[in-house]
C-alpha atoms as a PDB file:
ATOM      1  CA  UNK A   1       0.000   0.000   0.000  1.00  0.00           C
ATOM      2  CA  UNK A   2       1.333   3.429  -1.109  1.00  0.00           C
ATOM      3  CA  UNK A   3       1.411   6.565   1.789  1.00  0.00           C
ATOM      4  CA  UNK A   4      -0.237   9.122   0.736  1.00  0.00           C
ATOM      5  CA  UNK A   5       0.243  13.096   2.056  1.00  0.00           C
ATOM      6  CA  UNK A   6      -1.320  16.022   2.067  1.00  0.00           C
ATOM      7  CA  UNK A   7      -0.669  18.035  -1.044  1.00  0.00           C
ATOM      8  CA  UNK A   8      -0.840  14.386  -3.286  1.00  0.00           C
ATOM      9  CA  UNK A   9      -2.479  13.953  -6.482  1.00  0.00           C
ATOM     10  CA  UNK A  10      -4.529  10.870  -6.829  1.00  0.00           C
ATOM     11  CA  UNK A  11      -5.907   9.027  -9.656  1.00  0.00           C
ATOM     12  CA  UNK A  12      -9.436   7.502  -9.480  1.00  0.00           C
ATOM     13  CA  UNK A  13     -10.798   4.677 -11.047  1.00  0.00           C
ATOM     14  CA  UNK A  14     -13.992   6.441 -12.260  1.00  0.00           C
ATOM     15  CA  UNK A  15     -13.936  10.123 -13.314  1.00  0.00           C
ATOM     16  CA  UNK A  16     -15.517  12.727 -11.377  1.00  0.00           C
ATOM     17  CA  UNK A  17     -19.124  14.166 -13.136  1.00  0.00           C
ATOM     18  CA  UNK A  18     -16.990  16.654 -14.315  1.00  0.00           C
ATOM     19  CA  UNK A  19     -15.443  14.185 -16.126  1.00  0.00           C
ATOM     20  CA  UNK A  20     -12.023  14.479 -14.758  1.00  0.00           C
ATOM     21  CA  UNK A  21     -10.202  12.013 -12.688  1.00  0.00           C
ATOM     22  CA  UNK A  22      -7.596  13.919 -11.046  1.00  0.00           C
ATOM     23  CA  UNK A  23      -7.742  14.710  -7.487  1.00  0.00           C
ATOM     24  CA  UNK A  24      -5.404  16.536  -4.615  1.00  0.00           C
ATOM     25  CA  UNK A  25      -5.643  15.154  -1.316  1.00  0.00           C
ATOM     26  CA  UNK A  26      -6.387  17.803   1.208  1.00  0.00           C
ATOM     27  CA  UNK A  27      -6.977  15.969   4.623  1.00  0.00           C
ATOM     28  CA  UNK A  28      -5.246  12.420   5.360  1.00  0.00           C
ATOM     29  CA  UNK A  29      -6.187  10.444   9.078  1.00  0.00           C
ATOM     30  CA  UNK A  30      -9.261   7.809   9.730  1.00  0.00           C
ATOM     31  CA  UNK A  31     -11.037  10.270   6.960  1.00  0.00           C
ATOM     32  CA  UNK A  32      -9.360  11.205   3.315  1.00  0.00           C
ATOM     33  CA  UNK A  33     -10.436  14.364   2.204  1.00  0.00           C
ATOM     34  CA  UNK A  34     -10.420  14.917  -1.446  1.00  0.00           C
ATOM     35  CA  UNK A  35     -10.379  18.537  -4.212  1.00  0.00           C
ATOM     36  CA  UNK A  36     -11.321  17.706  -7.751  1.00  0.00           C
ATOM     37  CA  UNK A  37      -8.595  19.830  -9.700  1.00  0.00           C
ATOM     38  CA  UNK A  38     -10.900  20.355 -12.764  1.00  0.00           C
ATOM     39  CA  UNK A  39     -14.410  22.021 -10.408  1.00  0.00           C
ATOM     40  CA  UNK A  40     -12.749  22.044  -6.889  1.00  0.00           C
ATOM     41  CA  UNK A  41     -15.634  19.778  -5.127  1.00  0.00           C
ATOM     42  CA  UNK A  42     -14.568  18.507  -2.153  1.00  0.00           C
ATOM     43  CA  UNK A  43     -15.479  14.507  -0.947  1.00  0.00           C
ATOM     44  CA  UNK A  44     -14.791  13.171   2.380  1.00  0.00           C
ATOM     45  CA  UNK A  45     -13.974   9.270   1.601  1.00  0.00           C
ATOM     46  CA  UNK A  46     -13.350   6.734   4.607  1.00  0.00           C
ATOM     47  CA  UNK A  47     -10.139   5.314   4.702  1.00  0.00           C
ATOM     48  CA  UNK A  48     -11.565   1.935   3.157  1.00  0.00           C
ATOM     49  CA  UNK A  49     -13.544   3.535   0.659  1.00  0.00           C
ATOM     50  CA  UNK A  50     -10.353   5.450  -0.340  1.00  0.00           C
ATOM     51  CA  UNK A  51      -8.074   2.683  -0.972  1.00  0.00           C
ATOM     52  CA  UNK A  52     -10.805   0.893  -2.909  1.00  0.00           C
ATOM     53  CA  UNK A  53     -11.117   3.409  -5.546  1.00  0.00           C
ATOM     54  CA  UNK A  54      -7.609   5.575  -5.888  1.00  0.00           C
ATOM     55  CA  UNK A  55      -5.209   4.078  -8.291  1.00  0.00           C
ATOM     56  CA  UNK A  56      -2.292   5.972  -8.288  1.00  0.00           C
ATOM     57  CA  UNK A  57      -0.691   8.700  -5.782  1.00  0.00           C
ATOM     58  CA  UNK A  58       1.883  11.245  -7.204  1.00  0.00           C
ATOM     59  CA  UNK A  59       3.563  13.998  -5.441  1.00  0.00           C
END
């Protein structure tokens, strides 16, 4: 399993409804809080849910 940091970008398996798949973690703990780069939502994904459906971590 990969560490991921604050300040990350991580790939998705699905894109976002803005149809990009690109996201910067903002938050890391029991919670992983993600920012869509294309629209700037914001998602709060449990750590399970997290490592089910990021695919790649890049600094």
């Amino acid at each position: 399993m990969t560490t991921v940091n604050v300040g990350d970008t991580v790939t998705t398996r699905k894109p976002h409804a803005c149809g990009c798949d690109k996201w910067t973690v903002v938050r890391v703990g029991a919670d992983f809080k993600l920012k869509c780069l294309k629209c700037g939502h914001v998602v709060m994904l449990d750590s399970d849910k997290f490592h089910k459906v990021a695919q790649i971590a890049t600094k």
